[in-house]
N, C-alpha and C. Protein backbone atom coordinates (compact mmCIF):
# COMPACT_ATOMS: atom_id res chain seq x y z
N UNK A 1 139.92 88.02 106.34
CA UNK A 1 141.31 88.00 105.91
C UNK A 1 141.95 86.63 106.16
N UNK A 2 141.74 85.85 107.48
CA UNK A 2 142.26 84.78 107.56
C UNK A 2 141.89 83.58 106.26
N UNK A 3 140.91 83.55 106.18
CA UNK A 3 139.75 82.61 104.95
C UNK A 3 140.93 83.21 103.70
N UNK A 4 140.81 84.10 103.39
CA UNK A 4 141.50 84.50 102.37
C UNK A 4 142.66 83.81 102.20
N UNK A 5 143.51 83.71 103.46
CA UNK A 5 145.17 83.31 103.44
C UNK A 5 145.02 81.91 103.29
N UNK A 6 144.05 81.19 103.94
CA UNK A 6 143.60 79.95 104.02
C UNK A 6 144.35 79.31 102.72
N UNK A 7 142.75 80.33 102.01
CA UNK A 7 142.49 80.18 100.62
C UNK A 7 143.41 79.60 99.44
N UNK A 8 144.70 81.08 99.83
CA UNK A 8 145.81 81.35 99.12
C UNK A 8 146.95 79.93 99.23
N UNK A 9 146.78 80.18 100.32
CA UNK A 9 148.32 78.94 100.79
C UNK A 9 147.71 77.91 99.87
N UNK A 10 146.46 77.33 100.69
CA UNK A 10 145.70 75.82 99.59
C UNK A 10 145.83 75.96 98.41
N UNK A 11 145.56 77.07 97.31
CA UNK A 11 145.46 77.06 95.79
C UNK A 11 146.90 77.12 95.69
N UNK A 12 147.98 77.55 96.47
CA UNK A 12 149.51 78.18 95.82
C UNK A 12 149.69 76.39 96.19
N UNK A 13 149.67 75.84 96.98
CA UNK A 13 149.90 74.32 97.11
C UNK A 13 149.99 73.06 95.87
N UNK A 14 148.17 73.81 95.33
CA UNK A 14 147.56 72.95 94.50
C UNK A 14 148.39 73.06 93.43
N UNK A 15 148.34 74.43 93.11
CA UNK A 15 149.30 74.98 91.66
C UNK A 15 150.52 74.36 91.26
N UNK A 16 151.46 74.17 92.74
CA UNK A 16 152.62 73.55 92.93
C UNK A 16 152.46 72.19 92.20
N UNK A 17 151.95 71.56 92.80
CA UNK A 17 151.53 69.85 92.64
C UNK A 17 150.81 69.33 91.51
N UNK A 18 150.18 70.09 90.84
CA UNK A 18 149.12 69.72 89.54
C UNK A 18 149.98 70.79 88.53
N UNK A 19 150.81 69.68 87.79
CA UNK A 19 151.27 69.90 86.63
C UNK A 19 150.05 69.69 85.40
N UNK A 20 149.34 68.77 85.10
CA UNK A 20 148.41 68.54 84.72
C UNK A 20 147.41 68.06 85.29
N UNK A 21 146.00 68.47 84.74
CA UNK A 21 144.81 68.46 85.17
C UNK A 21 143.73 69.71 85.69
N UNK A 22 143.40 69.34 86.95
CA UNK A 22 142.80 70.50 87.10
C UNK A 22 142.72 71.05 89.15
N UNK A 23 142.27 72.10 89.52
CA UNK A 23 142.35 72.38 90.38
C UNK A 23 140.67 73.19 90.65
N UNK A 24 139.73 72.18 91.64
CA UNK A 24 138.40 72.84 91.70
C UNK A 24 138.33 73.12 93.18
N UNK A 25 137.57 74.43 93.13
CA UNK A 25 136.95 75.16 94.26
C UNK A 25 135.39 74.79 94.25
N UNK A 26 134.68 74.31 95.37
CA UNK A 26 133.38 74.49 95.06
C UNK A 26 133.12 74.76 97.00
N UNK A 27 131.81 75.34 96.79
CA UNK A 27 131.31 75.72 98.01
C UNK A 27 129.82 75.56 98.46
N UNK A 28 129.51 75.69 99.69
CA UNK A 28 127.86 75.03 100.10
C UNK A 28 127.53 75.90 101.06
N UNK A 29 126.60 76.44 102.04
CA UNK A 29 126.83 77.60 103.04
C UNK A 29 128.21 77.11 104.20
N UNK A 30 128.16 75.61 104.73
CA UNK A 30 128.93 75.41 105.35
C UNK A 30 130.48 75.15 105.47
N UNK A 31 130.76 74.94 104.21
CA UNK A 31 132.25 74.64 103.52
C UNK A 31 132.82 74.93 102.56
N UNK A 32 133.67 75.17 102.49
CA UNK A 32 134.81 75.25 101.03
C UNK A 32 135.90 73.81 101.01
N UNK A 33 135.21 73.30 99.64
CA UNK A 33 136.52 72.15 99.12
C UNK A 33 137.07 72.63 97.79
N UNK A 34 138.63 72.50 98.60
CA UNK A 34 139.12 72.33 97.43
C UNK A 34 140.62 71.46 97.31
N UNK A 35 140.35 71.26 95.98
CA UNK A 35 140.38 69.72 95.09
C UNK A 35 141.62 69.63 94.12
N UNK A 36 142.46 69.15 93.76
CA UNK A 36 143.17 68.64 92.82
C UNK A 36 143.66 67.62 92.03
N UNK A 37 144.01 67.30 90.74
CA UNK A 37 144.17 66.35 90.47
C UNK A 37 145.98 66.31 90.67
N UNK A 38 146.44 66.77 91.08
CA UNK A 38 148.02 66.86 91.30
C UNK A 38 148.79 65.23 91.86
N UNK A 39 149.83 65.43 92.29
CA UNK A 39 150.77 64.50 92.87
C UNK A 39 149.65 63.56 93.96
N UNK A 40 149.01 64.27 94.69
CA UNK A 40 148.16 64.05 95.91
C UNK A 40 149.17 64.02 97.04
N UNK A 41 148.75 62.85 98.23
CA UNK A 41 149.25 63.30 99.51
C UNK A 41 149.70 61.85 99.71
N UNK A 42 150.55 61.25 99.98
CA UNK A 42 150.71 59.80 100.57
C UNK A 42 150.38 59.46 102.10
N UNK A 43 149.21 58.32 101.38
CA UNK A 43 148.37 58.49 103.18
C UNK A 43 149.33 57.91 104.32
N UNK A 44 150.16 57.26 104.01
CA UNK A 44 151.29 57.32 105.78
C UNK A 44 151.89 58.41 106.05
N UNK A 45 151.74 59.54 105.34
CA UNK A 45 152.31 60.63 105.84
C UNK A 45 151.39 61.97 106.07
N UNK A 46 149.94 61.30 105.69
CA UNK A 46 148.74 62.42 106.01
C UNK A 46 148.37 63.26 106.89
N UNK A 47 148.86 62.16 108.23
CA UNK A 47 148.68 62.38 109.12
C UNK A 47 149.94 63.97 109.96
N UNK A 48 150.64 63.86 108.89
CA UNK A 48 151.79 64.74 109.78
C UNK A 48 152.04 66.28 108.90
N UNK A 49 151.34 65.86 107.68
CA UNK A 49 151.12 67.50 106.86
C UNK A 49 150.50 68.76 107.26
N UNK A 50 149.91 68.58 108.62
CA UNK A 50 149.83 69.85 109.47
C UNK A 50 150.68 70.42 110.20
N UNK A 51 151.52 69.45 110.39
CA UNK A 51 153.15 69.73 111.71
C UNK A 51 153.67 70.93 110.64
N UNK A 52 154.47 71.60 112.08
CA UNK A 52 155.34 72.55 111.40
C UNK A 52 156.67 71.82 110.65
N UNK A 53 157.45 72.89 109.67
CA UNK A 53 157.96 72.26 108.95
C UNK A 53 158.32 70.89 108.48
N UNK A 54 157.29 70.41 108.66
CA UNK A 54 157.17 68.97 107.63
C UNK A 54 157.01 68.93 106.49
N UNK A 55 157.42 68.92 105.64
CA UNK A 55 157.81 68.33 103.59
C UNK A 55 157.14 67.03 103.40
N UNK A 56 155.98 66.95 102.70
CA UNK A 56 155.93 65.91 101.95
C UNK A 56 157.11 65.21 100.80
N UNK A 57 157.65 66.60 100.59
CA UNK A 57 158.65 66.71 99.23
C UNK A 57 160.04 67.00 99.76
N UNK A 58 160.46 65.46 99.71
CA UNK A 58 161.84 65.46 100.61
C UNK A 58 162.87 65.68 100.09
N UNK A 59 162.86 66.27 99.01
CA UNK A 59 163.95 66.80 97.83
C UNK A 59 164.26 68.12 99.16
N UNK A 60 165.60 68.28 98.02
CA UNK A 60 166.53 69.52 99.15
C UNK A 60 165.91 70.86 98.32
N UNK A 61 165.13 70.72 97.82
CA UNK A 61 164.58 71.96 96.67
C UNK A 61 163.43 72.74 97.42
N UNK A 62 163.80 73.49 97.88
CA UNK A 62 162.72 74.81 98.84
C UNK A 62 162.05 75.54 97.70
N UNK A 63 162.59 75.65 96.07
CA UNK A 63 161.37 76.64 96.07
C UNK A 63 160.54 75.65 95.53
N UNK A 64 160.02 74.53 95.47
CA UNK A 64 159.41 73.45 95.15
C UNK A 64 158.72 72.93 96.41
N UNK A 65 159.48 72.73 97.52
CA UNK A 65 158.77 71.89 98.58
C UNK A 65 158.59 73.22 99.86
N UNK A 66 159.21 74.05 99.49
CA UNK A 66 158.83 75.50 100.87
C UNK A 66 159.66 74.59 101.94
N UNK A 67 159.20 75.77 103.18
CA UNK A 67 159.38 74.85 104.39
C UNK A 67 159.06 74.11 105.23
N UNK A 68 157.88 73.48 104.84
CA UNK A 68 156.60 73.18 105.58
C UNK A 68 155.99 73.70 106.72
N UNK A 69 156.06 75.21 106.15
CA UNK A 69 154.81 76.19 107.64
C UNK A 69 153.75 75.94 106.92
N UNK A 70 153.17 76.31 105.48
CA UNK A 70 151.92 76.25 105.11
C UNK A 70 150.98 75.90 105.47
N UNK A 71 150.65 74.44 105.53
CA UNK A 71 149.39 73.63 106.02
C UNK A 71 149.58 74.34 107.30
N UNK A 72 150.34 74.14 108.34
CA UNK A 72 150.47 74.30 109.63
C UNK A 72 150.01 75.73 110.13
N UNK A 73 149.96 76.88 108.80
CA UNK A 73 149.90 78.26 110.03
C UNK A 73 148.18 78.36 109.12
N UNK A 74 148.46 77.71 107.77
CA UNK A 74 146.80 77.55 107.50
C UNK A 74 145.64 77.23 108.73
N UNK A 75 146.21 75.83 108.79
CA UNK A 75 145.52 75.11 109.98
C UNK A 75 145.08 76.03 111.20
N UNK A 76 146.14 76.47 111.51
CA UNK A 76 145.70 77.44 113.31
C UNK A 76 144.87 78.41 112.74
N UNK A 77 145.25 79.28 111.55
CA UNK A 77 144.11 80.25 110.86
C UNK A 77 143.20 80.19 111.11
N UNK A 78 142.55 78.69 110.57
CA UNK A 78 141.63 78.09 110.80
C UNK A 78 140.92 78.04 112.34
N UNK A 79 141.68 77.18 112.57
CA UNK A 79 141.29 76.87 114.00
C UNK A 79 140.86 78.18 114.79
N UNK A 80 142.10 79.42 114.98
CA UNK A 80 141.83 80.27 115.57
C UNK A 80 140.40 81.37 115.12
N UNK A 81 139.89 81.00 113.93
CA UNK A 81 139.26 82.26 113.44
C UNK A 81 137.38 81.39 113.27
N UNK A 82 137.22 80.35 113.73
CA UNK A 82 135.80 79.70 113.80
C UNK A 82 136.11 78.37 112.40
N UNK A 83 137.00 77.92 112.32
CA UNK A 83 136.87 77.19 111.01
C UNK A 83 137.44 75.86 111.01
N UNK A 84 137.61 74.99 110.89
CA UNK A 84 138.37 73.55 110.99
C UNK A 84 138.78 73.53 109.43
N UNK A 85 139.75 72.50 109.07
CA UNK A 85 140.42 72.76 108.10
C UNK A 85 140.97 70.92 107.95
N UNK A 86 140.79 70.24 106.96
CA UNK A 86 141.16 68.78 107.01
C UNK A 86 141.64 68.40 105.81
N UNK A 87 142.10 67.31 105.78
CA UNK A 87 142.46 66.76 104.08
C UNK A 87 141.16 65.09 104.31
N UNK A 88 140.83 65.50 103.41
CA UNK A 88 140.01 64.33 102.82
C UNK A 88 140.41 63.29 102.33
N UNK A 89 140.78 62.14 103.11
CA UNK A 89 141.73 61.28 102.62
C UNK A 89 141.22 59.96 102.00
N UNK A 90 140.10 60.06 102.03
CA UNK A 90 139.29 59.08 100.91
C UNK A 90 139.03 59.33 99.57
N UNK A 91 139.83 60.69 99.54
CA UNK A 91 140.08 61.57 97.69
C UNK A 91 141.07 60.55 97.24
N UNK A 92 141.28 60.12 95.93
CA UNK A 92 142.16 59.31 95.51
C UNK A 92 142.80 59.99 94.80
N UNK A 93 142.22 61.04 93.48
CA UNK A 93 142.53 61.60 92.32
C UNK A 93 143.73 63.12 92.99
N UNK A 94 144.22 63.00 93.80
CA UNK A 94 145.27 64.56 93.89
C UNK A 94 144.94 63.96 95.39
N UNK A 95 144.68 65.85 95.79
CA UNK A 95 144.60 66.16 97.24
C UNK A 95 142.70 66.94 97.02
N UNK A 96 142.71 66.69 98.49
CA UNK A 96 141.31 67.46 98.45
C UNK A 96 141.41 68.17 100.11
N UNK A 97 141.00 69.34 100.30
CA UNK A 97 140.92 70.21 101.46
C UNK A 97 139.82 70.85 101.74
N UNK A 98 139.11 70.61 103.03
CA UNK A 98 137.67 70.55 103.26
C UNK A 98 138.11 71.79 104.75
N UNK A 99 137.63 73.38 104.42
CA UNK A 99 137.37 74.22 105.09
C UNK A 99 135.55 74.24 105.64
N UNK A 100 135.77 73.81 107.09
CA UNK A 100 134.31 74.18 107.51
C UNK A 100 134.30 75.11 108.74
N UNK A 101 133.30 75.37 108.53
CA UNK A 101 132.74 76.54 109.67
C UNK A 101 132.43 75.52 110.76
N UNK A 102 133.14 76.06 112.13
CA UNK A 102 132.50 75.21 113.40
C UNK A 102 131.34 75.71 113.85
């Protein structure tokens, strides 16, 4: 169930952000990435898209930017349930999110 929510938050993210292009899932026994060609992530602020309510999207528009729990209750999901959870920041084309099994 947690993997699932993971799942959900990351694709409802992607959906948000990729007006055009595309949004890929692919998987290996050890990981799930997944990929977008969307807005992406601006790397001086990469570092802080796991904090609780932190916005990449500093517009006053919540149903566009949420509140920034997402990444953040993703993340502990993660963490708490055997899984690490990262952004791949050598992706150029969108965002990319790399679920692995510890």
């Amino acid at each position: 169930m947690a993997l699932k929510n993971i799942l959900v938050n990351l694709l409802h993210n992607a959906t948000k952000h990729t007006v055009y292009g595309s949004i890929t899932i692919k998987t290996s026994q050890d990981k799930i990435i997944i990929q977008d060609t969307g807005t992406g992530i601006d790397p001086k602020k990469s570092s802080m898209i796991f904090e609780p309510f932190y916005c990449t999207d500093e517009s006053k528009n919540r149903e566009k930017s949420g509140f920034g729990l997402g990444l953040s209750i993703a993340k502990n999901l993660a963490k708490n349930n055997g899984y690490n959870l990262s952004l791949d920041q050598t992706y150029q084309k969108g965002a990319r999110f790399v679920i692995k099994r510890i």
